[in-house]
PDB file of N, CA and C in Angstrom:
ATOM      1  N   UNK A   1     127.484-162.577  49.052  1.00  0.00           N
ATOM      2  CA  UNK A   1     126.374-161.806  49.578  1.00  0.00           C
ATOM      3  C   UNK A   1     125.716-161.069  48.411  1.00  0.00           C
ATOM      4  N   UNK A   2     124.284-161.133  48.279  1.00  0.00           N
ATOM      5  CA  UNK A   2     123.614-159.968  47.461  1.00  0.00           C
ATOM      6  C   UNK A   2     123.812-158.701  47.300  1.00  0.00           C
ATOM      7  N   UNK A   3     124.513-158.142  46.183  1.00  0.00           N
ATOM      8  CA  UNK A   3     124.529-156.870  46.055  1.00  0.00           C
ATOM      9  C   UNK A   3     123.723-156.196  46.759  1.00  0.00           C
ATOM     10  N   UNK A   4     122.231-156.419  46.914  1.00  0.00           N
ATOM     11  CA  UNK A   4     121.111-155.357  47.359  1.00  0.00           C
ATOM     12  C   UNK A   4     121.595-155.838  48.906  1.00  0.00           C
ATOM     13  N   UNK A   5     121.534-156.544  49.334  1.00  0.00           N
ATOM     14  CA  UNK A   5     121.459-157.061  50.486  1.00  0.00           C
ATOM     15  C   UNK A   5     123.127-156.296  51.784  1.00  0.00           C
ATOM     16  N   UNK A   6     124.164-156.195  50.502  1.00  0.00           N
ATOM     17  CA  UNK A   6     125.603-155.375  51.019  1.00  0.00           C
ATOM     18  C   UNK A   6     125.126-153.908  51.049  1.00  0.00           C
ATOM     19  N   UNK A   7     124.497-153.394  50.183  1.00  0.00           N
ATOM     20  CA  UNK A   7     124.099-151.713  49.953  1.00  0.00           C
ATOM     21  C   UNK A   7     122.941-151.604  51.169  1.00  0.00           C
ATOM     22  N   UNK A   8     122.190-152.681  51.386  1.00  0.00           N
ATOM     23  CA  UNK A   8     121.436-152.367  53.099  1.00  0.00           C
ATOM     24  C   UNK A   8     122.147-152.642  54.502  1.00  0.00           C
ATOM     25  N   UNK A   9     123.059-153.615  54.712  1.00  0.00           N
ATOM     26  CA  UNK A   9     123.939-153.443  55.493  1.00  0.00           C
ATOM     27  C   UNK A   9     125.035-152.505  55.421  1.00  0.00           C
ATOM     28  N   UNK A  10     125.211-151.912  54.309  1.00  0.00           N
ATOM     29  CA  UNK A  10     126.267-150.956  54.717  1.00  0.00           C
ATOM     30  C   UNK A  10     125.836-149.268  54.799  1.00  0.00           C
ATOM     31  N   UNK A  11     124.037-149.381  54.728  1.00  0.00           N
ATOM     32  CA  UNK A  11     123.539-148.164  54.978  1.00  0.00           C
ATOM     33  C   UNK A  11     123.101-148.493  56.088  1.00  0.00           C
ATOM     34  N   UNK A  12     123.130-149.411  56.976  1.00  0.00           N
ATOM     35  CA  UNK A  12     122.327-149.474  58.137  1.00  0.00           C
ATOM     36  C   UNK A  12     123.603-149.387  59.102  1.00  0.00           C
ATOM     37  N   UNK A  13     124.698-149.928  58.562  1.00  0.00           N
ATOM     38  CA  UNK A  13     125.817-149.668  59.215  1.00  0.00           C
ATOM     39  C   UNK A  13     126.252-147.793  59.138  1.00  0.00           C
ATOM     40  N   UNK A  14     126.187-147.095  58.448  1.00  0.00           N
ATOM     41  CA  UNK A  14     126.317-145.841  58.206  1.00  0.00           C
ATOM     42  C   UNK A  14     125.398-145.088  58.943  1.00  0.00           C
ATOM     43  N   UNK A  15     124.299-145.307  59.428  1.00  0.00           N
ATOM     44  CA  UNK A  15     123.091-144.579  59.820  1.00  0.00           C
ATOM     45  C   UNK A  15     123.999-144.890  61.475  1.00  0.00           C
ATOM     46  N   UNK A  16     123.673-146.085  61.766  1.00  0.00           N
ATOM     47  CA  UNK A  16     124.393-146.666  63.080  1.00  0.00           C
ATOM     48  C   UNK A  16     125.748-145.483  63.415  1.00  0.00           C
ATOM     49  N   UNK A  17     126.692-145.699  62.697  1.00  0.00           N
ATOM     50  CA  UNK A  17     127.685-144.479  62.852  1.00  0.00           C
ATOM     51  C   UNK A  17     127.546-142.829  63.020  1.00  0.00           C
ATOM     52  N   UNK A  18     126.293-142.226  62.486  1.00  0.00           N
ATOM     53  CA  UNK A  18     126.038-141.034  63.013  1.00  0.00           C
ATOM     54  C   UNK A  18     125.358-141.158  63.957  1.00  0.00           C
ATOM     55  N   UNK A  19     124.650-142.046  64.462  1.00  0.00           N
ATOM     56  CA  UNK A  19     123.696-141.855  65.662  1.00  0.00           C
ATOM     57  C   UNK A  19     124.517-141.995  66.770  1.00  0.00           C
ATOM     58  N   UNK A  20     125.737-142.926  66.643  1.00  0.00           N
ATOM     59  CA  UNK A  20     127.127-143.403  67.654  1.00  0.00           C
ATOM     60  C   UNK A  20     127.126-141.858  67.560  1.00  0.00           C
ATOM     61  N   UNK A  21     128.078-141.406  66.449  1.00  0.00           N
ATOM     62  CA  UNK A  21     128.662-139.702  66.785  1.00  0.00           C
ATOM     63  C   UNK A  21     127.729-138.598  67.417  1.00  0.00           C
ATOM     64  N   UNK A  22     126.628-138.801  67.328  1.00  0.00           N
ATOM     65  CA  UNK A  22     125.233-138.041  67.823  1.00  0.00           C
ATOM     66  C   UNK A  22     125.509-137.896  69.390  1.00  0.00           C
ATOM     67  N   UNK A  23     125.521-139.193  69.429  1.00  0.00           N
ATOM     68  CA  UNK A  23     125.216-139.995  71.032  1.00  0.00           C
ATOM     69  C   UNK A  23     126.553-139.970  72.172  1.00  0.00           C
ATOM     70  N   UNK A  24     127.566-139.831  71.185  1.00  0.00           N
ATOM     71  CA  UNK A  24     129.409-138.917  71.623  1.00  0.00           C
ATOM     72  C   UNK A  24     129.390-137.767  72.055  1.00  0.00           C
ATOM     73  N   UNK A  25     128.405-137.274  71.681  1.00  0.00           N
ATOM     74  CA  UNK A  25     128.163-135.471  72.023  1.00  0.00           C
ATOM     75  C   UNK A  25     127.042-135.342  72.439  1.00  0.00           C
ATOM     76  N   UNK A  26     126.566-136.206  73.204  1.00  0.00           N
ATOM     77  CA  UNK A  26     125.330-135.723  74.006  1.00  0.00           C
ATOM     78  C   UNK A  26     125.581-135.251  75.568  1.00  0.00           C
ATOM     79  N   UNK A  27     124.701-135.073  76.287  1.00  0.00           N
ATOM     80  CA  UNK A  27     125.241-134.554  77.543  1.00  0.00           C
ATOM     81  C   UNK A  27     125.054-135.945  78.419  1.00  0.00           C
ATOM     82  N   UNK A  28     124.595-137.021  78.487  1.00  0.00           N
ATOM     83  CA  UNK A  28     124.768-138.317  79.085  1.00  0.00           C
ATOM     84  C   UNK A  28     126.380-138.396  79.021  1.00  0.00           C
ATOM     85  N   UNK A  29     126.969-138.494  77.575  1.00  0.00           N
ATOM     86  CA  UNK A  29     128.104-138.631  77.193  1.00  0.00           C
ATOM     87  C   UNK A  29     129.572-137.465  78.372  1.00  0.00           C
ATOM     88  N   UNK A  30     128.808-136.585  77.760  1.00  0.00           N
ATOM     89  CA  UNK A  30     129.869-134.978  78.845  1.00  0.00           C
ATOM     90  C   UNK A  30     129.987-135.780  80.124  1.00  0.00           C
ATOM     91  N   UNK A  31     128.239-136.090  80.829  1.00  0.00           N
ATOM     92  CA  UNK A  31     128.728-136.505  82.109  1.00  0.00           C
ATOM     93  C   UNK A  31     129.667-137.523  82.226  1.00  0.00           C
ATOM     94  N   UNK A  32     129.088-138.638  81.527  1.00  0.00           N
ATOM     95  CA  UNK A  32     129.954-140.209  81.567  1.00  0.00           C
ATOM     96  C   UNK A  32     131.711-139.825  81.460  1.00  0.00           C
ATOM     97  N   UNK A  33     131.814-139.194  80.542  1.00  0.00           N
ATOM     98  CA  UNK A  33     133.060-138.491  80.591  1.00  0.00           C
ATOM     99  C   UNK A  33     134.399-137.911  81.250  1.00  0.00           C
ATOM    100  N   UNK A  34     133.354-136.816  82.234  1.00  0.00           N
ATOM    101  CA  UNK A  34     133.739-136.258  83.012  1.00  0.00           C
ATOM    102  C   UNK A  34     134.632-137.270  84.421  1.00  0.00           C
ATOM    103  N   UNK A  35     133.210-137.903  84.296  1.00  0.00           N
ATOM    104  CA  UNK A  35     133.799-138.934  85.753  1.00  0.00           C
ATOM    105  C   UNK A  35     134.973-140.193  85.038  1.00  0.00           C
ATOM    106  N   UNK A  36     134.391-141.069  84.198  1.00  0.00           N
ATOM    107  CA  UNK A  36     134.784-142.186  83.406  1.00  0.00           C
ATOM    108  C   UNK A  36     135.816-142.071  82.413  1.00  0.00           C
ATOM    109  N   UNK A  37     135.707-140.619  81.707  1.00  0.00           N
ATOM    110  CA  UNK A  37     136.954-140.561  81.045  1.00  0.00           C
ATOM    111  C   UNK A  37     136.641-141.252  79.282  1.00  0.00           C
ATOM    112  N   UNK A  38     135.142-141.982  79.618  1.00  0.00           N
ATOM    113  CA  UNK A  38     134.726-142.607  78.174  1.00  0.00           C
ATOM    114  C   UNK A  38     133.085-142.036  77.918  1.00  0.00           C
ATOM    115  N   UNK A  39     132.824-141.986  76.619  1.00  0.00           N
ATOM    116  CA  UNK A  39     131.525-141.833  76.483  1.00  0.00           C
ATOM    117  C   UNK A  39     130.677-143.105  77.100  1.00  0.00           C
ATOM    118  N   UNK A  40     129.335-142.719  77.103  1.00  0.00           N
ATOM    119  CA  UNK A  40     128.432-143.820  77.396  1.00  0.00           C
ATOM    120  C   UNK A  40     128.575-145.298  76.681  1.00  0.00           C
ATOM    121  N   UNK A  41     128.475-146.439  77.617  1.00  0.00           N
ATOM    122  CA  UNK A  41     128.136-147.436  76.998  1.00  0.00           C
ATOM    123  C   UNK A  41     127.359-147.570  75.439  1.00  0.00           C
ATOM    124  N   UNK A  42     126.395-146.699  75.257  1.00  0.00           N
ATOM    125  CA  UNK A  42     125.382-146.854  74.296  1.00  0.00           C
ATOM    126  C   UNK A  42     125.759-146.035  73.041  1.00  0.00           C
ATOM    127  N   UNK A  43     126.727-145.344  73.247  1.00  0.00           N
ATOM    128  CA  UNK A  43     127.420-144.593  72.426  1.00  0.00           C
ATOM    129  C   UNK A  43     128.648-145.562  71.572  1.00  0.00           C
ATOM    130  N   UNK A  44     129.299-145.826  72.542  1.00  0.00           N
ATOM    131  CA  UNK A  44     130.400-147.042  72.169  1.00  0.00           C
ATOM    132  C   UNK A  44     130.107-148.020  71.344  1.00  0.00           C
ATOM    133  N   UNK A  45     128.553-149.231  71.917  1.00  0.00           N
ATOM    134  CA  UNK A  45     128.001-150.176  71.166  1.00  0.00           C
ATOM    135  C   UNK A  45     127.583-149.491  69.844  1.00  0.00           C
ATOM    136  N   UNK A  46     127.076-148.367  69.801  1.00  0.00           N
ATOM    137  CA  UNK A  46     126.589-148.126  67.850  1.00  0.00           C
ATOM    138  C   UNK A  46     127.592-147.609  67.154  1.00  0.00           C
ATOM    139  N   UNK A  47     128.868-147.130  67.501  1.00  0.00           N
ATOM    140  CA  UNK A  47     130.366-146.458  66.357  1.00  0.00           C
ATOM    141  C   UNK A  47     130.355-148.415  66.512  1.00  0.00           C
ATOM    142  N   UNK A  48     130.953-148.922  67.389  1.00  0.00           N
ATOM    143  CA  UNK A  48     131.602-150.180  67.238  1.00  0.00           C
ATOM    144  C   UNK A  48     130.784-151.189  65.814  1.00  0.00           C
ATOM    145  N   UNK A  49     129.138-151.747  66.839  1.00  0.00           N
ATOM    146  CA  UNK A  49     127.880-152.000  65.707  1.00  0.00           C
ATOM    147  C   UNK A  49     128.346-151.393  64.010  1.00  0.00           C
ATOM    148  N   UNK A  50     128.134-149.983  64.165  1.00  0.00           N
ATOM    149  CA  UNK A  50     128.075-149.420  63.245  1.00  0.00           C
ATOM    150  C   UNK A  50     129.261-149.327  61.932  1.00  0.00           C
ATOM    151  N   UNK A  51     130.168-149.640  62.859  1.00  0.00           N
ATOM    152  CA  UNK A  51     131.801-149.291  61.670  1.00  0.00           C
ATOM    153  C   UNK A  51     131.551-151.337  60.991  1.00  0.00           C
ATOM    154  N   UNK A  52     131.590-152.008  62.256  1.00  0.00           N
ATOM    155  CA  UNK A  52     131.165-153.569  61.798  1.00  0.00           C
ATOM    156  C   UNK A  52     130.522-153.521  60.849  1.00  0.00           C
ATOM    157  N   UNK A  53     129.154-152.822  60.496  1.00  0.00           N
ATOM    158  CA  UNK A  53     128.442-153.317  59.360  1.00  0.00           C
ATOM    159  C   UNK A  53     128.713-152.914  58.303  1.00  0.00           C
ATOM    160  N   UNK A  54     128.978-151.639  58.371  1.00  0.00           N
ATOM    161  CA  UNK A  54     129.226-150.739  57.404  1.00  0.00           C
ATOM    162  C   UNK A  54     130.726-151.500  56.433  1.00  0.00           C
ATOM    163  N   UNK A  55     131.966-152.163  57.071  1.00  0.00           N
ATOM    164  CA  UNK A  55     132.697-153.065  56.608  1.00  0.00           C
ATOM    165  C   UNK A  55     132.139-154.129  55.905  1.00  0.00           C
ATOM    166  N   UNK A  56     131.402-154.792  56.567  1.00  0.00           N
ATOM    167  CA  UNK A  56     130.764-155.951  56.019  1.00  0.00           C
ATOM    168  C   UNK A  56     130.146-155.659  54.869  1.00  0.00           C
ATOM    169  N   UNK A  57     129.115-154.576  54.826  1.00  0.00           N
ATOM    170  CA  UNK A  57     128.770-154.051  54.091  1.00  0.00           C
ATOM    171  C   UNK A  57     129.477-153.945  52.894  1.00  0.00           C
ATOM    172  N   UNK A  58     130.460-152.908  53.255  1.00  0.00           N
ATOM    173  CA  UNK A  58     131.350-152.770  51.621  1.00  0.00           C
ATOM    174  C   UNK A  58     132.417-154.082  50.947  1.00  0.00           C
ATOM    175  N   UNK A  59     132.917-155.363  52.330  1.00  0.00           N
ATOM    176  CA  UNK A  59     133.187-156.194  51.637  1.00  0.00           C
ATOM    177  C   UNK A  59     132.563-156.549  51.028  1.00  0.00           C
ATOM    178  N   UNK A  60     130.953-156.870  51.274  1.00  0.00           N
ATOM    179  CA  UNK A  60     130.268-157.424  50.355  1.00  0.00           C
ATOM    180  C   UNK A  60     130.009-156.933  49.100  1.00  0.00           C
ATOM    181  N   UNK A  61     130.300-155.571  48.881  1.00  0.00           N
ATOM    182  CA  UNK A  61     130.062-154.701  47.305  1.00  0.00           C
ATOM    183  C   UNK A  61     131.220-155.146  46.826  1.00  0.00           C
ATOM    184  N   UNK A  62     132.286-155.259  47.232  1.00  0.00           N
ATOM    185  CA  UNK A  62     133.810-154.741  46.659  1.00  0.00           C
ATOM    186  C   UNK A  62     134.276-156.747  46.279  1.00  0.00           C
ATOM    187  N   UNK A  63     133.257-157.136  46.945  1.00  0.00           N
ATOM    188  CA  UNK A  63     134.021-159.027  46.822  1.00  0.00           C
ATOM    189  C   UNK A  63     133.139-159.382  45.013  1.00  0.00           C
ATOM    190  N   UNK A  64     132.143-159.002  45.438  1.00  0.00           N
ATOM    191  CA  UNK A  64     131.079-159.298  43.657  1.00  0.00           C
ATOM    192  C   UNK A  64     130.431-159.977  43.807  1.00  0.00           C
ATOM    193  N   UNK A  65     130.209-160.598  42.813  1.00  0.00           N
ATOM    194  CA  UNK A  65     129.146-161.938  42.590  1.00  0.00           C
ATOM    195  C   UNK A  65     130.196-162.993  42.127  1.00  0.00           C
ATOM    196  N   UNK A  66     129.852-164.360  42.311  1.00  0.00           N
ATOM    197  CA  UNK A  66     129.923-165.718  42.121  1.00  0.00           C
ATOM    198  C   UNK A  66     129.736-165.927  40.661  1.00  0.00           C
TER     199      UNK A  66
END
């Protein structure tokens, strides 16, 4: 993978991860919670999304170039 190309997936993966933690502590979340016991669906998909790329991401820094 392109160096430039690992340093944008693994900032797009990083951005993805605070908006997940954002979206953990929102009050959609409290409610979903309360009853469900889990945060929102939409909360879940961007930590999950988000930790994925952000990996990919740094394998791709940490593997090199060809």
């Amino acid at each position: 993978m392109n160096r430039t190309l690992s340093i944008v997936v693994l900032l797009v993966g990083l951005v993805l991860l605070v908006l997940g933690f954002n979206e953990s502590e929102s009050v959609a979340s409290d409610f979903s919670r309360l009853f469900t016991d889990e945060p929102t669906d939409r909360a879940l998909w961007l930590l999950i999304g988000g930790g994925a790329l952000a990996l990919i991401g740094a394998a791709g820094l940490f593997r090199g170039e060809k």
